[in-house]
PDB file of N, CA and C in Angstrom:
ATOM      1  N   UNK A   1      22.460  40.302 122.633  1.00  0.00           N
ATOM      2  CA  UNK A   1      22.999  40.498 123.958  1.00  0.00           C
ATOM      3  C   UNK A   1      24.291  39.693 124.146  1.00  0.00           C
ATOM      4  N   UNK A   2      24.289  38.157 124.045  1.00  0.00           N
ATOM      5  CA  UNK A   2      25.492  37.550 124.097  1.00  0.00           C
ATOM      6  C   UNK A   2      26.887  38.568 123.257  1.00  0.00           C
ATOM      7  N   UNK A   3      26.402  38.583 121.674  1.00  0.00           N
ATOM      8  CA  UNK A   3      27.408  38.967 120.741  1.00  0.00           C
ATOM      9  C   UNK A   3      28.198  40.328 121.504  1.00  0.00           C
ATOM     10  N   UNK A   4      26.980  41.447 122.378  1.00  0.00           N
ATOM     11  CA  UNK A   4      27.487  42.302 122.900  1.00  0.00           C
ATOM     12  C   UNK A   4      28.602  42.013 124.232  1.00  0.00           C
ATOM     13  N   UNK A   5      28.488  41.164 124.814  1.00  0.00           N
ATOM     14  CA  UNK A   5      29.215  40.458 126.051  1.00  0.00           C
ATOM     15  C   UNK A   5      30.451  40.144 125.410  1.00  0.00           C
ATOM     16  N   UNK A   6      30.326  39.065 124.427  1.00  0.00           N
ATOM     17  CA  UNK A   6      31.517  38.375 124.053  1.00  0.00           C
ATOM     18  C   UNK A   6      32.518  39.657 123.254  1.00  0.00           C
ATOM     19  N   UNK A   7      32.295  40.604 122.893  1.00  0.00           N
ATOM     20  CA  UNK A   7      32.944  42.270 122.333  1.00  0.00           C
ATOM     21  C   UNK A   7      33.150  42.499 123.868  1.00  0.00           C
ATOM     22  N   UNK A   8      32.180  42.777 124.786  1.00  0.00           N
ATOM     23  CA  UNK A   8      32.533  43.421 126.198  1.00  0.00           C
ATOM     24  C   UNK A   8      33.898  42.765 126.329  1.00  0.00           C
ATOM     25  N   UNK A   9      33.832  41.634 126.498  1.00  0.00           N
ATOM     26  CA  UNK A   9      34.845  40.453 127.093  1.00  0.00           C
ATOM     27  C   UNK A   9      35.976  40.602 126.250  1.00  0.00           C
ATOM     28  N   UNK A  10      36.228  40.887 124.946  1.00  0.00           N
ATOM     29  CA  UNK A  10      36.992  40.836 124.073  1.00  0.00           C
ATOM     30  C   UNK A  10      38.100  42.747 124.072  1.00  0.00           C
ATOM     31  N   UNK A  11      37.276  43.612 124.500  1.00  0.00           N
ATOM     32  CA  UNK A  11      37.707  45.211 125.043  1.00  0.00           C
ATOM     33  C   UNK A  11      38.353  44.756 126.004  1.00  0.00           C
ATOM     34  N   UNK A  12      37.844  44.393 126.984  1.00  0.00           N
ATOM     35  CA  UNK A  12      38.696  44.105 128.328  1.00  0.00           C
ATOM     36  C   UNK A  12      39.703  43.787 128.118  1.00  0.00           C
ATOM     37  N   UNK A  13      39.524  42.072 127.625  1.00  0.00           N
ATOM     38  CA  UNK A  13      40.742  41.247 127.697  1.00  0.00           C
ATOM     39  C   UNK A  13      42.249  41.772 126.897  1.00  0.00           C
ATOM     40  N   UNK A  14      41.696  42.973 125.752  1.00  0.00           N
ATOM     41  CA  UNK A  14      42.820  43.959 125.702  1.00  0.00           C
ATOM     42  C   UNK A  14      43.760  44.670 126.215  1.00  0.00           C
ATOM     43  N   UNK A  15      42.694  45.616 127.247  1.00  0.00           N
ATOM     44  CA  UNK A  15      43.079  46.924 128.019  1.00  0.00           C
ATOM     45  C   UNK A  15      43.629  46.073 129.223  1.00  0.00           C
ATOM     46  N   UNK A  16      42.863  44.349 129.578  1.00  0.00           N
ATOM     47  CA  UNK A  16      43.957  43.965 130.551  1.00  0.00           C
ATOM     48  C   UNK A  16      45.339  43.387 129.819  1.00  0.00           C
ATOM     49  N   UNK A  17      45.508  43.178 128.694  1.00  0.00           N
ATOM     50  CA  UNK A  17      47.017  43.079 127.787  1.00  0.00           C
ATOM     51  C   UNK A  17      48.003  44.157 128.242  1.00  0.00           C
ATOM     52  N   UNK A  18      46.938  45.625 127.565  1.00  0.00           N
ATOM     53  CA  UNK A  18      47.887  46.513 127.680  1.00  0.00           C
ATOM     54  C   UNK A  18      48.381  46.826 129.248  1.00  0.00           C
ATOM     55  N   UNK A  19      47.321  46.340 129.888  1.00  0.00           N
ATOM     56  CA  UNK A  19      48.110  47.214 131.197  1.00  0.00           C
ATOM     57  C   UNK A  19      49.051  46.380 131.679  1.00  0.00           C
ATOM     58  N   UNK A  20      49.297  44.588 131.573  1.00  0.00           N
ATOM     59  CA  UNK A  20      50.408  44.050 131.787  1.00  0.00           C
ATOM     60  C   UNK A  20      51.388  44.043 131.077  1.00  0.00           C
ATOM     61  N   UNK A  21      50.942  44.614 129.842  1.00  0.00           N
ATOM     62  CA  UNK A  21      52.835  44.931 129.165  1.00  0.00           C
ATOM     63  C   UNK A  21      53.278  46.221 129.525  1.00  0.00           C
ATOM     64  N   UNK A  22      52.349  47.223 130.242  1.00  0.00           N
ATOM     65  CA  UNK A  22      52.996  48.417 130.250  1.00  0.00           C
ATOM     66  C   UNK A  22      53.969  48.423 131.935  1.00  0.00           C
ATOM     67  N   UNK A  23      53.624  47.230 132.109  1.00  0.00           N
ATOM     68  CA  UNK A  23      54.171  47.211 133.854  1.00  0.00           C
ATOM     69  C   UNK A  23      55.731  46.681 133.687  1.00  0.00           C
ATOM     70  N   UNK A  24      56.736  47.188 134.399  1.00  0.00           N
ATOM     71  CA  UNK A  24      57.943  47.027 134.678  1.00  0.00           C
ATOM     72  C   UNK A  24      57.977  45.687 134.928  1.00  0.00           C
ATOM     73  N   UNK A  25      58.660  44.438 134.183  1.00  0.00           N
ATOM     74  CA  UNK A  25      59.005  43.346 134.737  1.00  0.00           C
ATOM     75  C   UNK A  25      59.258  43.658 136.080  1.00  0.00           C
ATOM     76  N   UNK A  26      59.841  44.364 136.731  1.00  0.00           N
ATOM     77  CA  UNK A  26      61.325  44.345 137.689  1.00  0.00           C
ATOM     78  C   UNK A  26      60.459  44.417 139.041  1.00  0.00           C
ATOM     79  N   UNK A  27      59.414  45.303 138.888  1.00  0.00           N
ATOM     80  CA  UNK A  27      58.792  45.476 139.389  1.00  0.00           C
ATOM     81  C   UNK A  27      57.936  47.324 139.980  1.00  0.00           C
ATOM     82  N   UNK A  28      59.205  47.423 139.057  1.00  0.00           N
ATOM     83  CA  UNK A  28      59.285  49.344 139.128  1.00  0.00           C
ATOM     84  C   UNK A  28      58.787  50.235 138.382  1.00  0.00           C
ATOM     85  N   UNK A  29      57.899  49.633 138.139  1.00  0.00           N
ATOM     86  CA  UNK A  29      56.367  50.753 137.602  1.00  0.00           C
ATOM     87  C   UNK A  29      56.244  50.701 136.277  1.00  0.00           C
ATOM     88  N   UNK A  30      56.041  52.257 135.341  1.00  0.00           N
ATOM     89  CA  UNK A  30      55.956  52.318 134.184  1.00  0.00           C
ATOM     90  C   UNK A  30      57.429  51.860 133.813  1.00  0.00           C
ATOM     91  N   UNK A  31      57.291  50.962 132.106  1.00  0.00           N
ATOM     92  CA  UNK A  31      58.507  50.745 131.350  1.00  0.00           C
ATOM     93  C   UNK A  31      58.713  52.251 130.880  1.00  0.00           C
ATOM     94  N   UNK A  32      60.237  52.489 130.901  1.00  0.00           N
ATOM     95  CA  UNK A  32      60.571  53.766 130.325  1.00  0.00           C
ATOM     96  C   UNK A  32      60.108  53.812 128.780  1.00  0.00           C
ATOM     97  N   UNK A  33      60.095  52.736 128.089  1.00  0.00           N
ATOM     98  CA  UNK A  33      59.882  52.769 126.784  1.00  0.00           C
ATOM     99  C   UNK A  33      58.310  53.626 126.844  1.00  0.00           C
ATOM    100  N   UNK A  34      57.539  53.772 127.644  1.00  0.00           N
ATOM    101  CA  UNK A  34      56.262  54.310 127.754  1.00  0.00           C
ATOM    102  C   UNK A  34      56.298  55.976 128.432  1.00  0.00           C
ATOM    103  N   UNK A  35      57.315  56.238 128.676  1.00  0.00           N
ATOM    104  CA  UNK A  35      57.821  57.539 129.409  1.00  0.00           C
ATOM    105  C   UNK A  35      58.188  57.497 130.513  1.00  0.00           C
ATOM    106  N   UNK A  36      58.837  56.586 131.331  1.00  0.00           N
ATOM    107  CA  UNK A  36      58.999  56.378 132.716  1.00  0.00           C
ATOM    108  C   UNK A  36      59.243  57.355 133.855  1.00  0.00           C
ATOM    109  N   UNK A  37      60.401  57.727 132.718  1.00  0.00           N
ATOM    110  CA  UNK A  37      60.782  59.292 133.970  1.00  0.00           C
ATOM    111  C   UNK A  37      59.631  59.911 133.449  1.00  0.00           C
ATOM    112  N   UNK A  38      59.361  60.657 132.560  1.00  0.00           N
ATOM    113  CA  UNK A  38      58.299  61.817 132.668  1.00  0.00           C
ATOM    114  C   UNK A  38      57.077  61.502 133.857  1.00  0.00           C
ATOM    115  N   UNK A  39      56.485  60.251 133.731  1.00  0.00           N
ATOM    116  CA  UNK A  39      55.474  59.740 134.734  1.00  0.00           C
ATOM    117  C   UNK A  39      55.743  59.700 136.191  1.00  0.00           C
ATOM    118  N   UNK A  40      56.847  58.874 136.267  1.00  0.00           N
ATOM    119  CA  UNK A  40      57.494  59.433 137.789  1.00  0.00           C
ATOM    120  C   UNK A  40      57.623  60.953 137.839  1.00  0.00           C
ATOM    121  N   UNK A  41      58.369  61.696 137.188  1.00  0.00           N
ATOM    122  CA  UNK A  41      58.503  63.512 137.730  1.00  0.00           C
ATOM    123  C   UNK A  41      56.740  63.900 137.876  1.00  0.00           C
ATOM    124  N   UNK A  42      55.579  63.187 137.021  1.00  0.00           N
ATOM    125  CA  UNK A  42      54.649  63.921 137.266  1.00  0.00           C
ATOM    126  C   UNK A  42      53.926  63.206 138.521  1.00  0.00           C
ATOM    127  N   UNK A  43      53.734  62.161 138.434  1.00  0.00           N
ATOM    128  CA  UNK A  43      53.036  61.097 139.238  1.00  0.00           C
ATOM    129  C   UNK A  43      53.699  60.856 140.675  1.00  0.00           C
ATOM    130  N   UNK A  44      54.876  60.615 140.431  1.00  0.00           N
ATOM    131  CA  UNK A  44      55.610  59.638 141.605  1.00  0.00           C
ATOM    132  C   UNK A  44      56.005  58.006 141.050  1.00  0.00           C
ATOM    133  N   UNK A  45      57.045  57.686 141.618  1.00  0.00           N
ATOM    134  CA  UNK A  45      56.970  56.108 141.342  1.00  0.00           C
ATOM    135  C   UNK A  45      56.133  55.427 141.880  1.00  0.00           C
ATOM    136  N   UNK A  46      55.750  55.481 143.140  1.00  0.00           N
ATOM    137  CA  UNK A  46      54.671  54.967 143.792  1.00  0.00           C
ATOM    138  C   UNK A  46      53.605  54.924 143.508  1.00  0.00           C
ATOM    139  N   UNK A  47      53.275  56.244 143.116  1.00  0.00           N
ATOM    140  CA  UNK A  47      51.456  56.394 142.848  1.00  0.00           C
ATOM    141  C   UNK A  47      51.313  56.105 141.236  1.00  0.00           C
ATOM    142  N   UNK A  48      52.713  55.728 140.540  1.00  0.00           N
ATOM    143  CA  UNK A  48      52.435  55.413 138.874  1.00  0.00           C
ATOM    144  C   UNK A  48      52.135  53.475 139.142  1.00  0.00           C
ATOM    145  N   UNK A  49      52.974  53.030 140.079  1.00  0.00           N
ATOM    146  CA  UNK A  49      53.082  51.833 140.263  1.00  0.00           C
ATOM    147  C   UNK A  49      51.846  51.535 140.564  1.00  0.00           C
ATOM    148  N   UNK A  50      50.791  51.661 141.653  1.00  0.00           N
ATOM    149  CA  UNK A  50      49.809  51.408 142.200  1.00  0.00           C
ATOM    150  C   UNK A  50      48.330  51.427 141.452  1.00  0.00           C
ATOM    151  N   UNK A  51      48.725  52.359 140.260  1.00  0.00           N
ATOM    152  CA  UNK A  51      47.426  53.029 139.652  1.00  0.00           C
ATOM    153  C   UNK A  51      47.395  52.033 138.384  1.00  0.00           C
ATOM    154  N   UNK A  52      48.592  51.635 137.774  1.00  0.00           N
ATOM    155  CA  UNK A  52      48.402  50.377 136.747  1.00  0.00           C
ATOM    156  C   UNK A  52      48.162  49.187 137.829  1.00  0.00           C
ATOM    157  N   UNK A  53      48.085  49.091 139.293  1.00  0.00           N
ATOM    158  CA  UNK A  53      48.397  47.706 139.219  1.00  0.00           C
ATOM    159  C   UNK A  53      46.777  47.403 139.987  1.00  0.00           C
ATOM    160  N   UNK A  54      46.211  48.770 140.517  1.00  0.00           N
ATOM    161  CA  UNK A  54      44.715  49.039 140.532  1.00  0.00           C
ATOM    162  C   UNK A  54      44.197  48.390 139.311  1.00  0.00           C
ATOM    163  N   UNK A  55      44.266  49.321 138.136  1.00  0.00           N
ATOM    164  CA  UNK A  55      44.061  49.155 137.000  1.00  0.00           C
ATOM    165  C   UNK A  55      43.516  47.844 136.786  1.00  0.00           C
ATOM    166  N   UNK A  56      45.002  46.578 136.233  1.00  0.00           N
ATOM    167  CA  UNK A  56      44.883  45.533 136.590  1.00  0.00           C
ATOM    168  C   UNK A  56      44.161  44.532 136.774  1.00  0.00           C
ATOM    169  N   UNK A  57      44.153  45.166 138.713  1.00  0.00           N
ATOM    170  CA  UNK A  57      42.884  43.842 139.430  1.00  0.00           C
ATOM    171  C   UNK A  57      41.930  44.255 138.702  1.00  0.00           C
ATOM    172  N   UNK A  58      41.124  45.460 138.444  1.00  0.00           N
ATOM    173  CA  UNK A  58      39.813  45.645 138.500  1.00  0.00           C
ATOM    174  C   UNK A  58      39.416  45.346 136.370  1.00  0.00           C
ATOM    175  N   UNK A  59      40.359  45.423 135.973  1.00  0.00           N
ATOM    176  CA  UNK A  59      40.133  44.681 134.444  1.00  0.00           C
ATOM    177  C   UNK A  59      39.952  43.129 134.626  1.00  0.00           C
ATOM    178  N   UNK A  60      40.923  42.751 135.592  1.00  0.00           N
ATOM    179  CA  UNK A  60      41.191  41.103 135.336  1.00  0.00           C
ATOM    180  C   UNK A  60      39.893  40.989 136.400  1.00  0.00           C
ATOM    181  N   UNK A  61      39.298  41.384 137.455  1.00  0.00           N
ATOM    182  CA  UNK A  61      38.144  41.231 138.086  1.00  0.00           C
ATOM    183  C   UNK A  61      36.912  41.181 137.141  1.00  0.00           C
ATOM    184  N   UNK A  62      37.178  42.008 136.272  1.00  0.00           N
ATOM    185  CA  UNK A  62      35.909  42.461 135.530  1.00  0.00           C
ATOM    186  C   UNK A  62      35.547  41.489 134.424  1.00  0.00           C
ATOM    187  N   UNK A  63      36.800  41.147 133.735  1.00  0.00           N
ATOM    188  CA  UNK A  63      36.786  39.983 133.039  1.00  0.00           C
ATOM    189  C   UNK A  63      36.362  38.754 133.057  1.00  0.00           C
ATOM    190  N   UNK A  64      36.547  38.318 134.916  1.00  0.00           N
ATOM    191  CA  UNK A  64      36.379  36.716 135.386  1.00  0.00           C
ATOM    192  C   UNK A  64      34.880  37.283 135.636  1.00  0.00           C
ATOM    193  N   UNK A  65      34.650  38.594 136.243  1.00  0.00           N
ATOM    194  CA  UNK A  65      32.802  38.367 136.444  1.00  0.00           C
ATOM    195  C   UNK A  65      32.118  38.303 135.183  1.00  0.00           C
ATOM    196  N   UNK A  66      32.618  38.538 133.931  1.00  0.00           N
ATOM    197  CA  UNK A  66      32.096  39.047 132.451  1.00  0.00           C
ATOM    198  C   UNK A  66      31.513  37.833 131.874  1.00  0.00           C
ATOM    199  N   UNK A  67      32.865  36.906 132.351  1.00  0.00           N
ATOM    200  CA  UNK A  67      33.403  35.457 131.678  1.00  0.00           C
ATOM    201  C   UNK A  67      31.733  34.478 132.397  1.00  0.00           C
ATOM    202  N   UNK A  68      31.961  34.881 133.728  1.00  0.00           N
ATOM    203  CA  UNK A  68      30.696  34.118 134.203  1.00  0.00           C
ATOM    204  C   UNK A  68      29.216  33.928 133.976  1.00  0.00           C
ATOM    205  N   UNK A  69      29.026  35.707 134.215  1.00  0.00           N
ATOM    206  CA  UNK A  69      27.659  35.891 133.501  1.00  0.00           C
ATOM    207  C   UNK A  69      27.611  35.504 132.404  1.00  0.00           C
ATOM    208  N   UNK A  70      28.610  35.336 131.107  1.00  0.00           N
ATOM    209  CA  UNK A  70      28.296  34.755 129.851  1.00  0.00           C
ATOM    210  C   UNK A  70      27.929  33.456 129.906  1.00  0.00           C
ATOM    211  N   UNK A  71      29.260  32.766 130.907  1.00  0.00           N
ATOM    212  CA  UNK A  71      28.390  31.111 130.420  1.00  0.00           C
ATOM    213  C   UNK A  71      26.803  30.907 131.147  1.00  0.00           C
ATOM    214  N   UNK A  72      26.510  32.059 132.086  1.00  0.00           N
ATOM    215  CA  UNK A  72      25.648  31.433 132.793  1.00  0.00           C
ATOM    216  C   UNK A  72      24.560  31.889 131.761  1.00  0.00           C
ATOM    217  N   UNK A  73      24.200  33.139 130.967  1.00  0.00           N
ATOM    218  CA  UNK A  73      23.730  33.670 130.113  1.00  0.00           C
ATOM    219  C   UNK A  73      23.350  32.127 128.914  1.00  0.00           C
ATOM    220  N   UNK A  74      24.603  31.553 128.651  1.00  0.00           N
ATOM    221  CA  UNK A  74      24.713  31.021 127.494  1.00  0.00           C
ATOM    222  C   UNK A  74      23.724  29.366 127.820  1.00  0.00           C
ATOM    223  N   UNK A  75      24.192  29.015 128.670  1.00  0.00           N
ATOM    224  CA  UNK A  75      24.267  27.738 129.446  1.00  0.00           C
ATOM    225  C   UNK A  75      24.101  26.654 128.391  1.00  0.00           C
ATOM    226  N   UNK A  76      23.563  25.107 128.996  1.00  0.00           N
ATOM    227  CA  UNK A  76      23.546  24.343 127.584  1.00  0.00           C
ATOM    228  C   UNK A  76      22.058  23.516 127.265  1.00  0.00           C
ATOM    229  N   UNK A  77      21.324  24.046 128.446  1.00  0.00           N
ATOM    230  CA  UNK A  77      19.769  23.307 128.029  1.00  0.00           C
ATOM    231  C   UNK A  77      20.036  21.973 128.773  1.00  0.00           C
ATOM    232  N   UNK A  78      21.138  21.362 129.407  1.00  0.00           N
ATOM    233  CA  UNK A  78      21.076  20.291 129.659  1.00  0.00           C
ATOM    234  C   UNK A  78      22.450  20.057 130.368  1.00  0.00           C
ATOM    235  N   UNK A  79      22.796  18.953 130.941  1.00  0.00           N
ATOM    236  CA  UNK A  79      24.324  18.679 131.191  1.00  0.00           C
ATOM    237  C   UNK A  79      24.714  17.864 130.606  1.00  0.00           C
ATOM    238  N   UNK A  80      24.670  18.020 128.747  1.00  0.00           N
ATOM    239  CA  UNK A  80      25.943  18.274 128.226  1.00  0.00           C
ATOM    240  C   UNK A  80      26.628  16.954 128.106  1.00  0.00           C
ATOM    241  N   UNK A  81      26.110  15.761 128.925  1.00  0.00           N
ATOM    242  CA  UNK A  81      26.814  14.227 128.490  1.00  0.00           C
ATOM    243  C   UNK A  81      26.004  13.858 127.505  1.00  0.00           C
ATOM    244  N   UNK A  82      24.627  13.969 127.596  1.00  0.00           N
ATOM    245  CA  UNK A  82      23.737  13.360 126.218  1.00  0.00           C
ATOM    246  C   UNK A  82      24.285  13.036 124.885  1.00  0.00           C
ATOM    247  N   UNK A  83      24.659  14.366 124.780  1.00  0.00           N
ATOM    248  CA  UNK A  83      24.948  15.115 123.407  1.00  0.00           C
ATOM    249  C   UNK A  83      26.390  14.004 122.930  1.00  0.00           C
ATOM    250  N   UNK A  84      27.128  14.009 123.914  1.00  0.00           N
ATOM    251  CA  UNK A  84      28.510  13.265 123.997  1.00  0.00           C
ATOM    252  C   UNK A  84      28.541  11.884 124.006  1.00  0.00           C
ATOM    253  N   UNK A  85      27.361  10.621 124.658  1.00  0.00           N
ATOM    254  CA  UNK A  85      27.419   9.563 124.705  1.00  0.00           C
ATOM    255  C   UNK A  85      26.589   8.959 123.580  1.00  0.00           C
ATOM    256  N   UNK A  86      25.610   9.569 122.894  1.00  0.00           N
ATOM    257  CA  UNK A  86      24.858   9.103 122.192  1.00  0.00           C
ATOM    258  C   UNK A  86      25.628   8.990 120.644  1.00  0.00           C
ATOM    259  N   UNK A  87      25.784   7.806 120.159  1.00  0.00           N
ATOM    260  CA  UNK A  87      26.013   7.663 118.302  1.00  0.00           C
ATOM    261  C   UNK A  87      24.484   8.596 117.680  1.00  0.00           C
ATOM    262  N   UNK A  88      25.389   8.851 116.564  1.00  0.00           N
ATOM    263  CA  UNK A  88      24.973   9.372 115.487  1.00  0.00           C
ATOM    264  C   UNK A  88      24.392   9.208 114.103  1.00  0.00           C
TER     265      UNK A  88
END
């Protein structure tokens, strides 16, 4: 189950890569290097802009809830100073 999470977590943290490199520094939607005009003539600038930046929140949302349930999944049996103050 973990190994499957930490892959979940690892897909995401991709598809949220790709969708921030595919966003216009400038602020103006798709990079043309990705088809800009074609997407605007089909989409709109507006509704191309909005739909990566949907996109986005709900990857980078999905990620921080992913991230949580894992550590809480994982946890440490203890808090974790024991382990740290005690010689060996």
């Amino acid at each position: 189950m973990l190994s499957g999470m930490t892959v979940l977590i690892a897909m995401i943290g991709a598809l949220l890569m790709g969708a921030i490199l595919i966003q216009n520094p400038k602020g103006g939607g798709v990079d043309s290097t990705f088809g800009g005009n074609a997407s605007n003539q089909m989409f709109g600038a507006a509704k191309s802009t909005d739909l990566i930046e949907k996109v986005t929140w709900y990857l980078a949302i999905a990620l921080f809830v992913l991230c949580i349930i894992t550590t809480l999944m994982v946890g440490t049996g203890g808090d974790g100073l024991d382990m740290m103050s005690t010689p060996k």
